[in-house]
C-alpha atoms as a PDB file:
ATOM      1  CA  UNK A   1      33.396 -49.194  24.416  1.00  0.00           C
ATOM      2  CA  UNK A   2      30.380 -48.057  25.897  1.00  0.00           C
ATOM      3  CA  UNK A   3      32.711 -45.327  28.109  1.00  0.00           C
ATOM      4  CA  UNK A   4      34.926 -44.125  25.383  1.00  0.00           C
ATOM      5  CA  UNK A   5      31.600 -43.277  23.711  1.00  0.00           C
ATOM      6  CA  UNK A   6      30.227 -41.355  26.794  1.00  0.00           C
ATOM      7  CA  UNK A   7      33.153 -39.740  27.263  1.00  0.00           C
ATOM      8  CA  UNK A   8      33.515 -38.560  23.980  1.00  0.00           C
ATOM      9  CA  UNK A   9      29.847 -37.552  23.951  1.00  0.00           C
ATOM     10  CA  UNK A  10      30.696 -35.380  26.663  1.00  0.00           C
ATOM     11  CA  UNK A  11      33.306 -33.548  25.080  1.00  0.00           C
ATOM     12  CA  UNK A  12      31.204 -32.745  21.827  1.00  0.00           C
ATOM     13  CA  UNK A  13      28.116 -31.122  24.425  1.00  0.00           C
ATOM     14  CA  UNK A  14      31.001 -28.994  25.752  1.00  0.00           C
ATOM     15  CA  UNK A  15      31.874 -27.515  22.825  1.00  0.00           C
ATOM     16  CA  UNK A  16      31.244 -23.946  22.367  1.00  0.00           C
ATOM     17  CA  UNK A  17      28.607 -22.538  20.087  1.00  0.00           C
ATOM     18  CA  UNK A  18      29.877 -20.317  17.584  1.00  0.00           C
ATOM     19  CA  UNK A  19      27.647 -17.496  16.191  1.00  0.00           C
ATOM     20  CA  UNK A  20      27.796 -17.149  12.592  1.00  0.00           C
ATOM     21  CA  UNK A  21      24.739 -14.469  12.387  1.00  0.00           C
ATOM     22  CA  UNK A  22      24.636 -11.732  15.021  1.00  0.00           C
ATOM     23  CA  UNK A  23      21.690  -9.740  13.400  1.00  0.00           C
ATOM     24  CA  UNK A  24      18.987  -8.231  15.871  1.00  0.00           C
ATOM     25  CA  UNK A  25      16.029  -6.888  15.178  1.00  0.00           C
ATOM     26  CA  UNK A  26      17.275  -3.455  15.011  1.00  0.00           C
ATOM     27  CA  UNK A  27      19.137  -5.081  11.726  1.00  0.00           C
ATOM     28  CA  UNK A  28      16.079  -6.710  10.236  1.00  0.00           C
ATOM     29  CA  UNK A  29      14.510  -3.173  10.901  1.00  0.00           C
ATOM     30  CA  UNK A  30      16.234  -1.295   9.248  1.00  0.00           C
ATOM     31  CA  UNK A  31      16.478  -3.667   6.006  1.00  0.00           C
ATOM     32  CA  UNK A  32      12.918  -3.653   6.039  1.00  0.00           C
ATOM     33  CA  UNK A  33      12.734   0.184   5.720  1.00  0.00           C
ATOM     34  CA  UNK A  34      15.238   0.200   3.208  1.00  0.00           C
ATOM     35  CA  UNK A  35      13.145  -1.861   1.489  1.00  0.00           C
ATOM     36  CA  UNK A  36       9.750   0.294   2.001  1.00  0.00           C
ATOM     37  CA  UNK A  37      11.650   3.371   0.889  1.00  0.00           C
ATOM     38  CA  UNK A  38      12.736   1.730  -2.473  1.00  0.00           C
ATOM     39  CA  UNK A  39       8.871   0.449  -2.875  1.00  0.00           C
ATOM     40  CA  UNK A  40       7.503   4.120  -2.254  1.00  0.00           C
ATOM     41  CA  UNK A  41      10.542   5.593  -4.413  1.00  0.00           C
ATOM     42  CA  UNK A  42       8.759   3.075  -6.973  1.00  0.00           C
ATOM     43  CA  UNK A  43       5.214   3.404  -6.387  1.00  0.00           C
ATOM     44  CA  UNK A  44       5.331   7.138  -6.228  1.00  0.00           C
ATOM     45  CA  UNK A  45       6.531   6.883 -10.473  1.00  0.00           C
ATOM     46  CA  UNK A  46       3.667   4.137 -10.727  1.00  0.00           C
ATOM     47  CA  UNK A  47       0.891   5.880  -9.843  1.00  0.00           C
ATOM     48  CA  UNK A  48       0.505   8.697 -12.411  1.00  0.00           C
ATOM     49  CA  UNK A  49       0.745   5.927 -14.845  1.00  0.00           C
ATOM     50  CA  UNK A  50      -2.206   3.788 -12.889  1.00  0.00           C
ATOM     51  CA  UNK A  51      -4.174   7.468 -13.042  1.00  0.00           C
ATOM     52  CA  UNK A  52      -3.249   7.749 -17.087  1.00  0.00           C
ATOM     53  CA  UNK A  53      -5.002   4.169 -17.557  1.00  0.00           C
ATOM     54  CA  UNK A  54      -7.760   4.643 -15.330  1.00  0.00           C
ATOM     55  CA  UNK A  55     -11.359   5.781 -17.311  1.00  0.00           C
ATOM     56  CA  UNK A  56     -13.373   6.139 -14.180  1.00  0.00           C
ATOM     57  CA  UNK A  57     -12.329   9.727 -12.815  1.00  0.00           C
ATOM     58  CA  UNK A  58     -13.375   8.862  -9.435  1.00  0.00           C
ATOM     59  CA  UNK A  59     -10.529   5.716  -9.722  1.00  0.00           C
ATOM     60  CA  UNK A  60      -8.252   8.702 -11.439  1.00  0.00           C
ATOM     61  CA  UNK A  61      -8.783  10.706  -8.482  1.00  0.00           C
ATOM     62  CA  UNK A  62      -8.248   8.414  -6.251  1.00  0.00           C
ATOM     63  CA  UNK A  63      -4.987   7.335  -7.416  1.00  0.00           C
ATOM     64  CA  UNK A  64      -3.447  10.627  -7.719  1.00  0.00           C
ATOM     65  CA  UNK A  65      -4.395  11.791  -3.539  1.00  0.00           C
ATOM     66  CA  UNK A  66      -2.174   8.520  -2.980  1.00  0.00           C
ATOM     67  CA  UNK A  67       0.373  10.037  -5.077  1.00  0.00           C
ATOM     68  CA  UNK A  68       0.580  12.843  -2.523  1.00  0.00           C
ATOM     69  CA  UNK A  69       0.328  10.612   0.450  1.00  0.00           C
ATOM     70  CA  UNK A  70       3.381   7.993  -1.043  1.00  0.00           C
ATOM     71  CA  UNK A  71       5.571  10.903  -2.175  1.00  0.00           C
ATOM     72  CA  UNK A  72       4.951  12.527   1.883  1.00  0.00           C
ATOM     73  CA  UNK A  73       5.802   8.599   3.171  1.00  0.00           C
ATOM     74  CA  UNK A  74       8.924   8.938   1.656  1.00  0.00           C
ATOM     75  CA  UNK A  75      10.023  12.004   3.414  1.00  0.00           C
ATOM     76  CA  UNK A  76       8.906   9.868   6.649  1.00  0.00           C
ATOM     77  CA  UNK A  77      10.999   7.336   5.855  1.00  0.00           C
ATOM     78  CA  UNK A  78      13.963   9.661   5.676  1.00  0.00           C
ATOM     79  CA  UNK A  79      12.727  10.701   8.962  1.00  0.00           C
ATOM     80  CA  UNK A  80      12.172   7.114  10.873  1.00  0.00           C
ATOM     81  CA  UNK A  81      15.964   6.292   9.201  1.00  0.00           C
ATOM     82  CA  UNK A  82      17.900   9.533  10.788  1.00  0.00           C
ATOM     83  CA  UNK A  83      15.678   8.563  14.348  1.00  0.00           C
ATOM     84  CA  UNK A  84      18.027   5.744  14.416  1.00  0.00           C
ATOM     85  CA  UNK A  85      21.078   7.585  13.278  1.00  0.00           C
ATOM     86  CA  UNK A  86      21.310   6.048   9.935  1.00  0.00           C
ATOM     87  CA  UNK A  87      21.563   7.554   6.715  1.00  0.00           C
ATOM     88  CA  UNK A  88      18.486   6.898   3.751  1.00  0.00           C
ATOM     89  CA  UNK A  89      19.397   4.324   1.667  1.00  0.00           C
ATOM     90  CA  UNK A  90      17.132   1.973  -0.525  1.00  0.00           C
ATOM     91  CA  UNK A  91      17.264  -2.018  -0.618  1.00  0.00           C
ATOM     92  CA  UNK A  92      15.924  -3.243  -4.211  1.00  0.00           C
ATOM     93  CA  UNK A  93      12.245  -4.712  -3.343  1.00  0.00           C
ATOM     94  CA  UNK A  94      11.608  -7.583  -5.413  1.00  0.00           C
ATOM     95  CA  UNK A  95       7.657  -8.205  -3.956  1.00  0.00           C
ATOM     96  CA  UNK A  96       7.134  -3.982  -5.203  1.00  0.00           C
ATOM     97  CA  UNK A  97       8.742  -4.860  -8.622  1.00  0.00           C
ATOM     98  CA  UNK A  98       6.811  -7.782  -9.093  1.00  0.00           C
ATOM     99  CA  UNK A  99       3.574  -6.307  -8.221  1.00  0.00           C
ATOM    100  CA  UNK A 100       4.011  -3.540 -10.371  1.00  0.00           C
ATOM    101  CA  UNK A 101       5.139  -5.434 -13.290  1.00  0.00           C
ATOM    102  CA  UNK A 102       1.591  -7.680 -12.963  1.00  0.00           C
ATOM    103  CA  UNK A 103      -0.162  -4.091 -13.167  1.00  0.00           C
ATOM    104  CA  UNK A 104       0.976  -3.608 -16.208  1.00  0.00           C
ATOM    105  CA  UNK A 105       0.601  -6.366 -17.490  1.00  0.00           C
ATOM    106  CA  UNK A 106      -3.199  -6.256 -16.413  1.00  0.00           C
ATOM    107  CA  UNK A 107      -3.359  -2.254 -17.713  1.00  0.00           C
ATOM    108  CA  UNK A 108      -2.047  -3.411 -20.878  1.00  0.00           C
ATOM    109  CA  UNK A 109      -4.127  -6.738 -21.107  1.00  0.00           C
ATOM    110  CA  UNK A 110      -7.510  -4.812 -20.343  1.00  0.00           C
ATOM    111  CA  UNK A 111      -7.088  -1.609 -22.013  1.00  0.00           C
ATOM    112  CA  UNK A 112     -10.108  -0.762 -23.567  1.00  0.00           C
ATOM    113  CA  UNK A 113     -12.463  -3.137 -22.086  1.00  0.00           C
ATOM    114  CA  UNK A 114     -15.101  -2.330 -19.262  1.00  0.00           C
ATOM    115  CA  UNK A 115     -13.298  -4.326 -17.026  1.00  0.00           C
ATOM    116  CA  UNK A 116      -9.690  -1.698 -17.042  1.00  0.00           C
ATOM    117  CA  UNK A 117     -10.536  -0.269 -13.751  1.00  0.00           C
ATOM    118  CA  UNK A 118     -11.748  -3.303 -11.899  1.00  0.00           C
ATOM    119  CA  UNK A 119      -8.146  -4.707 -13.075  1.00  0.00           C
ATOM    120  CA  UNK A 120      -6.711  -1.322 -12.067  1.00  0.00           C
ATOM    121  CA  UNK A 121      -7.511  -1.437  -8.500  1.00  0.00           C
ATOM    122  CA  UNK A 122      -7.014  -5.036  -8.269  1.00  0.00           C
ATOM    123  CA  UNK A 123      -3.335  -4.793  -8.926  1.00  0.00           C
ATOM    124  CA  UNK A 124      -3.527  -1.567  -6.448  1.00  0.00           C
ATOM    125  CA  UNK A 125      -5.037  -3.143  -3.967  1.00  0.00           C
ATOM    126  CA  UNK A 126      -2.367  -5.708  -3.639  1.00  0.00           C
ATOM    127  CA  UNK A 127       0.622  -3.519  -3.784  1.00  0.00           C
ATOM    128  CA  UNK A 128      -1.529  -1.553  -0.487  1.00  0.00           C
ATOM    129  CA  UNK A 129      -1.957  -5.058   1.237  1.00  0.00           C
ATOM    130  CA  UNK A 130       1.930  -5.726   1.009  1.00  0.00           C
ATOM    131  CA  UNK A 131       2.385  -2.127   2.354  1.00  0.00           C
ATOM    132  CA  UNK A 132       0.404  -2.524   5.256  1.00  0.00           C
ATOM    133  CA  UNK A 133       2.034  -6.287   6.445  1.00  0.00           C
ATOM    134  CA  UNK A 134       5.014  -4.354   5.550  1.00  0.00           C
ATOM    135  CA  UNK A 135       4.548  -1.032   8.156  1.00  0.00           C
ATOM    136  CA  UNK A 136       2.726  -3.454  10.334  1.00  0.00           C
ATOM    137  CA  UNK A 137       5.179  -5.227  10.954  1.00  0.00           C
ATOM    138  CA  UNK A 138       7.683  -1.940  11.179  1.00  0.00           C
ATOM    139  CA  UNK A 139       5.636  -0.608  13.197  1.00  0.00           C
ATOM    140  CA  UNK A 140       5.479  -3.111  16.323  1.00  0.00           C
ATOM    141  CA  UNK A 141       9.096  -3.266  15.998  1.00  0.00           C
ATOM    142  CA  UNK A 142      10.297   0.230  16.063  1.00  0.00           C
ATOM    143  CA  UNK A 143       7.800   0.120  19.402  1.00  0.00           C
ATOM    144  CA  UNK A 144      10.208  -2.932  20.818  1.00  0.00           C
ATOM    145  CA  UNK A 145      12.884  -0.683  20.250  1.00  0.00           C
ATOM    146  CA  UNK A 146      11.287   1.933  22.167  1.00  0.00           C
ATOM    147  CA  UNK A 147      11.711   4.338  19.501  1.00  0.00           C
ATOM    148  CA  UNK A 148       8.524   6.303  19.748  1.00  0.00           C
ATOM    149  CA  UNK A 149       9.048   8.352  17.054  1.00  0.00           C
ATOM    150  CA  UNK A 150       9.701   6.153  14.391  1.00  0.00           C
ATOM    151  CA  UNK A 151       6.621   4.313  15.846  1.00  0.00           C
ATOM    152  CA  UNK A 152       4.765   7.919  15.274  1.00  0.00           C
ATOM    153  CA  UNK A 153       5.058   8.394  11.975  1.00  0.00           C
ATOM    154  CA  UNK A 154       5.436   4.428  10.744  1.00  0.00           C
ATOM    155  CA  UNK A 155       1.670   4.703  12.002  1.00  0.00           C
ATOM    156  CA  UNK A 156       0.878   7.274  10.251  1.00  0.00           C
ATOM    157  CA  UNK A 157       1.606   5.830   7.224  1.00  0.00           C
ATOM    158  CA  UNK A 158       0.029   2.290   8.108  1.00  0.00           C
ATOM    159  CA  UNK A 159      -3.373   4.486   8.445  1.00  0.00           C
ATOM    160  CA  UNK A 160      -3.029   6.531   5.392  1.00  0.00           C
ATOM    161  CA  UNK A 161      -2.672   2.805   3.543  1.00  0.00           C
ATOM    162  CA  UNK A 162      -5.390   1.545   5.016  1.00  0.00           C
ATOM    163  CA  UNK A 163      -7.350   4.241   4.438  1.00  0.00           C
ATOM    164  CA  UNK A 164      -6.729   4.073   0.532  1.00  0.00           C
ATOM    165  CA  UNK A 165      -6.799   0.282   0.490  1.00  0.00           C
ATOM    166  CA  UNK A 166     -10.677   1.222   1.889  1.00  0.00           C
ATOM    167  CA  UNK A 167     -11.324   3.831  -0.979  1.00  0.00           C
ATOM    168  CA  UNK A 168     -10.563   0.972  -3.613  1.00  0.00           C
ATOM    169  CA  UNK A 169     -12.786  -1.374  -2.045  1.00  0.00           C
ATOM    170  CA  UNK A 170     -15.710   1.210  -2.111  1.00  0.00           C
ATOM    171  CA  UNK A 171     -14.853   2.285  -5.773  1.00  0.00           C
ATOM    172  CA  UNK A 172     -14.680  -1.538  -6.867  1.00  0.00           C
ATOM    173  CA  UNK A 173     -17.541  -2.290  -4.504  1.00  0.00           C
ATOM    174  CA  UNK A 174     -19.484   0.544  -6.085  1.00  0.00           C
ATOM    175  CA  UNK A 175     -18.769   1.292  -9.573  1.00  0.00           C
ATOM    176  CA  UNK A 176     -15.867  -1.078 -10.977  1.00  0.00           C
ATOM    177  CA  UNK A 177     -16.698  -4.471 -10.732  1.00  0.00           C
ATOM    178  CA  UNK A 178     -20.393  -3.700 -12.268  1.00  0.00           C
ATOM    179  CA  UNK A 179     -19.209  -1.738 -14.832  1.00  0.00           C
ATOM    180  CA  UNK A 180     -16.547  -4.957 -15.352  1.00  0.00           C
ATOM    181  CA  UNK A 181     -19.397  -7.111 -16.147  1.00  0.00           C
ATOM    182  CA  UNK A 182     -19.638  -5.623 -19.618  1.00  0.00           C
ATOM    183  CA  UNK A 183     -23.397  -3.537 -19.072  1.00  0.00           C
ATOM    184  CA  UNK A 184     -24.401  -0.826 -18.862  1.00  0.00           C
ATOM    185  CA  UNK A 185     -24.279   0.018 -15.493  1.00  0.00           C
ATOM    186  CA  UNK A 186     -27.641   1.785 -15.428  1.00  0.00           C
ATOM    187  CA  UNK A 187     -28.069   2.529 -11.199  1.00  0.00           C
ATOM    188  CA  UNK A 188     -24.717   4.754 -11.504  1.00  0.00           C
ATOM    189  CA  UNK A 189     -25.763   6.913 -14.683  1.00  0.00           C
ATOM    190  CA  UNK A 190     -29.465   7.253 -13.304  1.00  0.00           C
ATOM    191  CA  UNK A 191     -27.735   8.335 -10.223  1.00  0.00           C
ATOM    192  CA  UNK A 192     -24.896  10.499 -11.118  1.00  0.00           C
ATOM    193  CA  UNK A 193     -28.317  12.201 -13.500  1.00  0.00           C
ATOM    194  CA  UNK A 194     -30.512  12.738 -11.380  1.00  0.00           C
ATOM    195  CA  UNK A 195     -27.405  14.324  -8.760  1.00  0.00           C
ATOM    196  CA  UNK A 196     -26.842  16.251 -11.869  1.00  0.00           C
ATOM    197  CA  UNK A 197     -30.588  17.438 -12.546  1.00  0.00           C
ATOM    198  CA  UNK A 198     -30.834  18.453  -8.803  1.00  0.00           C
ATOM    199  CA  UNK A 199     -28.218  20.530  -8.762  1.00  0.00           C
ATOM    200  CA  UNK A 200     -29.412  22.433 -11.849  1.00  0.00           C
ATOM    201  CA  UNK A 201     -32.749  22.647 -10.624  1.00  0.00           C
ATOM    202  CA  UNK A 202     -31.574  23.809  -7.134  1.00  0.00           C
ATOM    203  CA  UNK A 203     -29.533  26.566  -8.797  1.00  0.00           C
ATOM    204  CA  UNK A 204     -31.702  30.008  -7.837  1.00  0.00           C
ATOM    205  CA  UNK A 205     -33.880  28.758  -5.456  1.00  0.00           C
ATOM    206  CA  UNK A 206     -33.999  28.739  -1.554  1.00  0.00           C
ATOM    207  CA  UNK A 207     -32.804  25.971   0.461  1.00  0.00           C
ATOM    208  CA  UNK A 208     -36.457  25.290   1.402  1.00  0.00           C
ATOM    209  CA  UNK A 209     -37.643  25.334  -1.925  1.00  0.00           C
ATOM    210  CA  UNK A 210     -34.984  22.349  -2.580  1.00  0.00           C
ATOM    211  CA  UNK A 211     -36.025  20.640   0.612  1.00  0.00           C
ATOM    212  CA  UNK A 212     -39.577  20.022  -0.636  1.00  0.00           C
ATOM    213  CA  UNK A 213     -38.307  18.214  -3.705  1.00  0.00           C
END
């Protein structure tokens, strides 16, 4: 008994492994781009509608340079997929969809109120953290596949999110969130005054004049 099991034991560990999935990372690659360049595709039409909603014209600002920026990572994209010899081509991404959809849902929810463009950049700020795990990860890989100019210009991008994820966090840091708490924010109008009041009394007079004041 105990040999016909052995023996038959040993047959089964010599059976050959079949590979149902051959998929490398140069597949999982290039599904995630196709995935990135449907999220910028959508991101680029979200924005203007983020700047419509926005009150604070700093926040407005703001989200219309990362129009520019989204509508140049595109073209990138384009760039990074030829640099493997593929053609452009989008892959639906749910995670953009999703986060987009909760941003309006928040626009429409606090429209009106002193907290819109705390809510604003909140539901910014997360789209920007899934785009930068997103070219992060891109990033490292198109190095692993030694393709140093996809790794160029995927870098490129990861900065210019970072960098905007940074400008929300000073806006919210500096204006939003107070202005969220339903006050008058007093520190930002006596500030953006008196800026005002110095310029206007600087106007005509020498730079050492203005220096003494």
């Amino acid at each position: 008994m105990c040999e016909r099991e052995s023996s038959a034991q040993k047959k089964n560990d010599q059976l050959p492994i079949k590979e149902t999935n051959l998929k490398t990372l140069k597949d999982l690659f290039l599904s995630e781009l196709a995935n990135l360049y449907d999220s910028e595709h959508r991101i680029v039409k979200a924005l203007p509608k983020l700047a419509k909603a926005a009150t604070c014209t700093h926040l407005q600002a703001a989200f219309l340079s990362h129009l520019k920026e989204s509508e140049s990572h595109v073209t990138k994209l384009e760039t990074v997929f030829e640099s493997f010899d593929v053609k452009p081509h989008a892959k639906t991404c749910v995670a953009t969809i999703g986060l987009l959809e909760e941003g309006d849902q928040l626009a429409s929810e606090f429209k009106g109120s002193p907290a819109i463009n705390a809510a604003l950049i909140s539901a910014a700020q997360k789209v920007e953290h899934y785009e930068m795990a997103s070219y992060g990860c891109l990033h490292a890989w198109a190095e692993l596949l030694d393709n140093t100019e996809a790794a160029g210009l995927l870098e490129e991008i990861l900065e210019q999110e970072r960098a905007a994820n940074a400008a929300l966090k000073d806006l919210a840091l500096t204006r939003s969130n107070q202005e969220a708490l339903g006050e008058t924010d007093s520190r930002i109008s006596s500030a953006d005054e008196e800026l005002t009041e110095e310029t206007q009394h600087g106007k005509g007079r020498s730079p050492a004049e203005v220096s003494r004041h």
